[in-house]
Structures are given as C-alpha cells and as structure tokens.
Protein backbone atom coordinates (compact mmCIF):
# COMPACT_ATOMS: atom_id res chain seq x y z
CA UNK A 1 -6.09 8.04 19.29
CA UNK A 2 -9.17 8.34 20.93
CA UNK A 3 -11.51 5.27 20.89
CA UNK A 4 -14.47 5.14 23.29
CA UNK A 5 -17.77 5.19 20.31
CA UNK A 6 -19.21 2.04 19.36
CA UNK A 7 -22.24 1.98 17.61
CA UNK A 8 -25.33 0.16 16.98
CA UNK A 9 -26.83 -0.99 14.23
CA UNK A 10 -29.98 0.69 12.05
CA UNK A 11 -29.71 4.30 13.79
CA UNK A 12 -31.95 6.55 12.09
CA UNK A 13 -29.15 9.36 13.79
CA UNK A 14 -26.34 8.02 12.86
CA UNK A 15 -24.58 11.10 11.24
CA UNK A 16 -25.78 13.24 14.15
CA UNK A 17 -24.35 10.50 16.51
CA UNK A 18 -21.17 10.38 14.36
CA UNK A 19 -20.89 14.22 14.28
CA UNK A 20 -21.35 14.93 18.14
CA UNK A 21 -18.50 11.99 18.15
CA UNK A 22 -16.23 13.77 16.24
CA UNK A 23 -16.39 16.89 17.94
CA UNK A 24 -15.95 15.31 21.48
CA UNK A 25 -12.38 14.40 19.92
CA UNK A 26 -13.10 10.55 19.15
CA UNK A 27 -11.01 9.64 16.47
CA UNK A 28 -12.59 6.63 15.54
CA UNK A 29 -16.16 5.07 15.92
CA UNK A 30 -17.18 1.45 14.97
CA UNK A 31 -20.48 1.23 13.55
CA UNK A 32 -21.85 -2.81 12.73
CA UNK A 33 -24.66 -2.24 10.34
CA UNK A 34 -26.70 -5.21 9.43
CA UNK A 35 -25.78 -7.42 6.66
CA UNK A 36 -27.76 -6.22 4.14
CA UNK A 37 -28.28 -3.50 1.56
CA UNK A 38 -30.65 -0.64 2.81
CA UNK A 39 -30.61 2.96 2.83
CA UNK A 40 -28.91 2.79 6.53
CA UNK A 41 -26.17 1.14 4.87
CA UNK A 42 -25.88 3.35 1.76
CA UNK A 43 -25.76 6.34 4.77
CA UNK A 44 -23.25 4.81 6.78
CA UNK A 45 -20.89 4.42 3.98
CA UNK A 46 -20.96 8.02 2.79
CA UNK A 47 -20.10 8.77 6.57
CA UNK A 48 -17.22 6.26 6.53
CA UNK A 49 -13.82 6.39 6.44
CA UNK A 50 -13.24 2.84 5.46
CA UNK A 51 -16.09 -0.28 4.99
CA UNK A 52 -14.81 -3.02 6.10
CA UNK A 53 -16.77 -6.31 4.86
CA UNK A 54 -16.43 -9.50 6.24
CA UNK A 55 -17.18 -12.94 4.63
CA UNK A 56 -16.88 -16.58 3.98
CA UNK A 57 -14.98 -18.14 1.57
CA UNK A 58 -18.12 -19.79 -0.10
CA UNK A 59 -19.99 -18.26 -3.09
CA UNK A 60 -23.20 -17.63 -1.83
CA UNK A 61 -21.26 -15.72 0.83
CA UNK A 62 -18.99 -14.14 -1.85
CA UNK A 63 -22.17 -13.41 -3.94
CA UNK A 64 -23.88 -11.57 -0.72
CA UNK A 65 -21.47 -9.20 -0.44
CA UNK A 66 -21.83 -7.42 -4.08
CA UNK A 67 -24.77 -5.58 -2.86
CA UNK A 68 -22.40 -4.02 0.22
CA UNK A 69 -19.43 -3.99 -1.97
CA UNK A 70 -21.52 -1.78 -4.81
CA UNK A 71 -22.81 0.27 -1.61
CA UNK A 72 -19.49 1.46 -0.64
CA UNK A 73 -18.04 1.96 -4.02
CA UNK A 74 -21.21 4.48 -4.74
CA UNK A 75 -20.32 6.02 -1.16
CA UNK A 76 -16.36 6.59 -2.85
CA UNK A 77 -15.70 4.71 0.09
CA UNK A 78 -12.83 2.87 1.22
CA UNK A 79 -13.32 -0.94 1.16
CA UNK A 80 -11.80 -3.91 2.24
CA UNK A 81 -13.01 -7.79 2.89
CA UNK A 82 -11.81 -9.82 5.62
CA UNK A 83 -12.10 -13.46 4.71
CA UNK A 84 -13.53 -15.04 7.68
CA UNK A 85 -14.33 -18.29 9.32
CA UNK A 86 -12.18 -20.34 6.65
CA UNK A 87 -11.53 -23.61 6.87
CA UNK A 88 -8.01 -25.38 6.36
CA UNK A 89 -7.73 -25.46 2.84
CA UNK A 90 -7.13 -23.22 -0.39
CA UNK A 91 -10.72 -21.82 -0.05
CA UNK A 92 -9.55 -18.81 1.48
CA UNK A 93 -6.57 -18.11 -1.20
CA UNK A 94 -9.55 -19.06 -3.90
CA UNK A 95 -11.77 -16.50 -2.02
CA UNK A 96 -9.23 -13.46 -2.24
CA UNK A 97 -8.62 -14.25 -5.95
CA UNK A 98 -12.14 -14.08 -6.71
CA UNK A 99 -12.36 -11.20 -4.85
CA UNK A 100 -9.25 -9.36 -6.42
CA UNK A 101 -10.49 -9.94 -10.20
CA UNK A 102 -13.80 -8.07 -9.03
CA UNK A 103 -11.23 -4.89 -7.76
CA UNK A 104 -12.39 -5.43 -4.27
CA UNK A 105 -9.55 -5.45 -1.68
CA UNK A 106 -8.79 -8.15 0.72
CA UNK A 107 -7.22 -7.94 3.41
CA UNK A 108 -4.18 -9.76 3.92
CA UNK A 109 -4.95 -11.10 7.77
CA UNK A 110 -7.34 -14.50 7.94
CA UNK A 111 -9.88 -15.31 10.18
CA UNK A 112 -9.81 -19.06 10.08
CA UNK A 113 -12.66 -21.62 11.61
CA UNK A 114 -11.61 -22.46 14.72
CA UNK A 115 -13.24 -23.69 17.99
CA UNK A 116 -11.43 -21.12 20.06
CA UNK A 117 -14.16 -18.86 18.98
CA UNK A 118 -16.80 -20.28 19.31
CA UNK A 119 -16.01 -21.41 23.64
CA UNK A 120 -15.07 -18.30 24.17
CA UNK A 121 -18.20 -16.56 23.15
CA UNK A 122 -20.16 -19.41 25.13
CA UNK A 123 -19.42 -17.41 28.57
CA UNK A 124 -18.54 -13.58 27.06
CA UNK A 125 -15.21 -14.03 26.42
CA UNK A 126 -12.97 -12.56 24.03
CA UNK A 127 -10.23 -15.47 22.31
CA UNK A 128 -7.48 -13.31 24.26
CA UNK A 129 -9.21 -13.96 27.42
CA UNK A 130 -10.28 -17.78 26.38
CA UNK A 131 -6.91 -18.34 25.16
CA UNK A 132 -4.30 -15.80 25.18
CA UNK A 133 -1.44 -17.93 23.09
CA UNK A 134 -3.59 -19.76 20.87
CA UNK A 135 -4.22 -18.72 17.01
CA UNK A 136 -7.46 -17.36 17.13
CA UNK A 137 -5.88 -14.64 19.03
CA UNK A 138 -2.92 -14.18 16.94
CA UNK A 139 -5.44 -13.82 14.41
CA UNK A 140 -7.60 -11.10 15.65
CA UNK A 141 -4.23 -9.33 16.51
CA UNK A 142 -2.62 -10.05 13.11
CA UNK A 143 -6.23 -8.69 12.30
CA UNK A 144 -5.82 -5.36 14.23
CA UNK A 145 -2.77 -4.59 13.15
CA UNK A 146 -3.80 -4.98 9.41
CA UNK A 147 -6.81 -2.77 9.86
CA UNK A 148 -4.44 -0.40 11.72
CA UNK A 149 -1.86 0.09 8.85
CA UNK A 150 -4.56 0.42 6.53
CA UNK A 151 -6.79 2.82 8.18
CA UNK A 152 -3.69 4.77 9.22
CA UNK A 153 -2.48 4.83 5.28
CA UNK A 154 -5.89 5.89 4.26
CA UNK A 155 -6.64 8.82 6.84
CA UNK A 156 -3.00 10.03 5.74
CA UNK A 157 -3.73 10.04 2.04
CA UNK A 158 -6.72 12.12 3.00
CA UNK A 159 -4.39 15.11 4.72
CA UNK A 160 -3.88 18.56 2.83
C-alpha cells in the first residue's frame, strides 16, 4: 500500500489534489478537515472512502458531531467515531451506546486521557517516540490496526 499524501485542511482543490493522488498510485490519502460543517466538508466526504470522526465522551461533544455525522451519511459515506480523550470511567462505554442507538459506528479501539500525550507533543514527539511501552501507544496501535481492518473490509466490499 502506498501511503505518502497527507492533506491539509479547507483546500478549495481537494478532488483535483485527490485525483492527481490516485493516479500517481497512492492508495490512501489522509485529509483533516476542520471540525465543522461546511461545504469543504460535505466535498470531502463524497470523495471519501471512509469518515472517520473523532470525539469526547461528553454531550456537547457527542451533540457536535451530528452535523459531521449527517454530512457523511448524505455523502453515502462510510463512517465511524473514535471515542477519544476519555477518562477512566464508564463515560466512554456510555458514549458508544449513545452513539450506537443513533446507527453511527464506533469504533472498538479507545483513545483514553492520558498525560503521555500531551509531553510528547510538548517537543514534536509522537507517544511511540515519548514512550514506546506505555498505553498511549498501545492505543494508537490498537487504533491503527482497527482502522486497518475496517478500511481494508470496506475497500473489499467495494470490488466487482
């Protein structure tokens, strides 16, 4: 798989960027849009392959994200939630069933609060450079992999 496209946010080229992507052989591009409903949003989602949404496990967080979830479900887009920055606690179990009862998929990895996180982005670190065997980075790889079996399941449901 070829991975070498990351892209910013609020592009008015976007598809153009995504297309000249494609045909250089990249198999998958990131694109971080800003958290917000807008027309670049709406775009991006018709372009994507999946939308993934994080958020908190508090309501006004949970409430934010109808506006993005309603985005992608217009697009026919793939969507999933990652519950992120929970703290120790049901909230994140409470989160997902909220979630669930609205038909919106959660993923089944958790980012939890933790101050591995936050040091490492003090000096530009990732948490597997700040602290390789800690959970914050057995998060982000539990994390990875989820996305990975996901996207994987998705592009192969998509195949003639």
């Amino acid at each position: 798989m070829n991975l070498s496209v990351i892209l910013a946010s609020a592009s008015p080229r976007r598809a153009a960027l995504l297309h000249q992507a494609e045909t250089a052989g990249i198999d998958l591009a990131i694109v971080d849009t800003a958290p917000h409903s807008n027309s670049d949003a709406a775009i991006t989602a018709q372009l994507a392959d999946l939308v993934l949404i994080p958020c908190r496990p508090a309501r006004f967080d949970l409430e934010a994200i109808a506006s993005t979830v309603e985005i992608a479900r217009l697009a026919n887009a793939p969507t999933a939630v990652v519950i992120n920055a929970a703290p120790r606690g049901r909230l994140a179990g409470e989160a997902r069933a909220v979630l669930e009862r609205q038909g919106v998929r959660v993923l089944d990895a958790v980012i939890h609060q933790r101050v591995a996180y936050s040091h490492a982005v003090i000096d530009g670190r990732s948490v597997h450079e700040y602290e390789p065997d800690g959970k914050a980075a057995a998060e982000i790889d539990a994390l990875y992999n989820t996305i990975t079996k996901y996207l994987v399941t998705l592009l192969r449901s998509k195949r003639p």
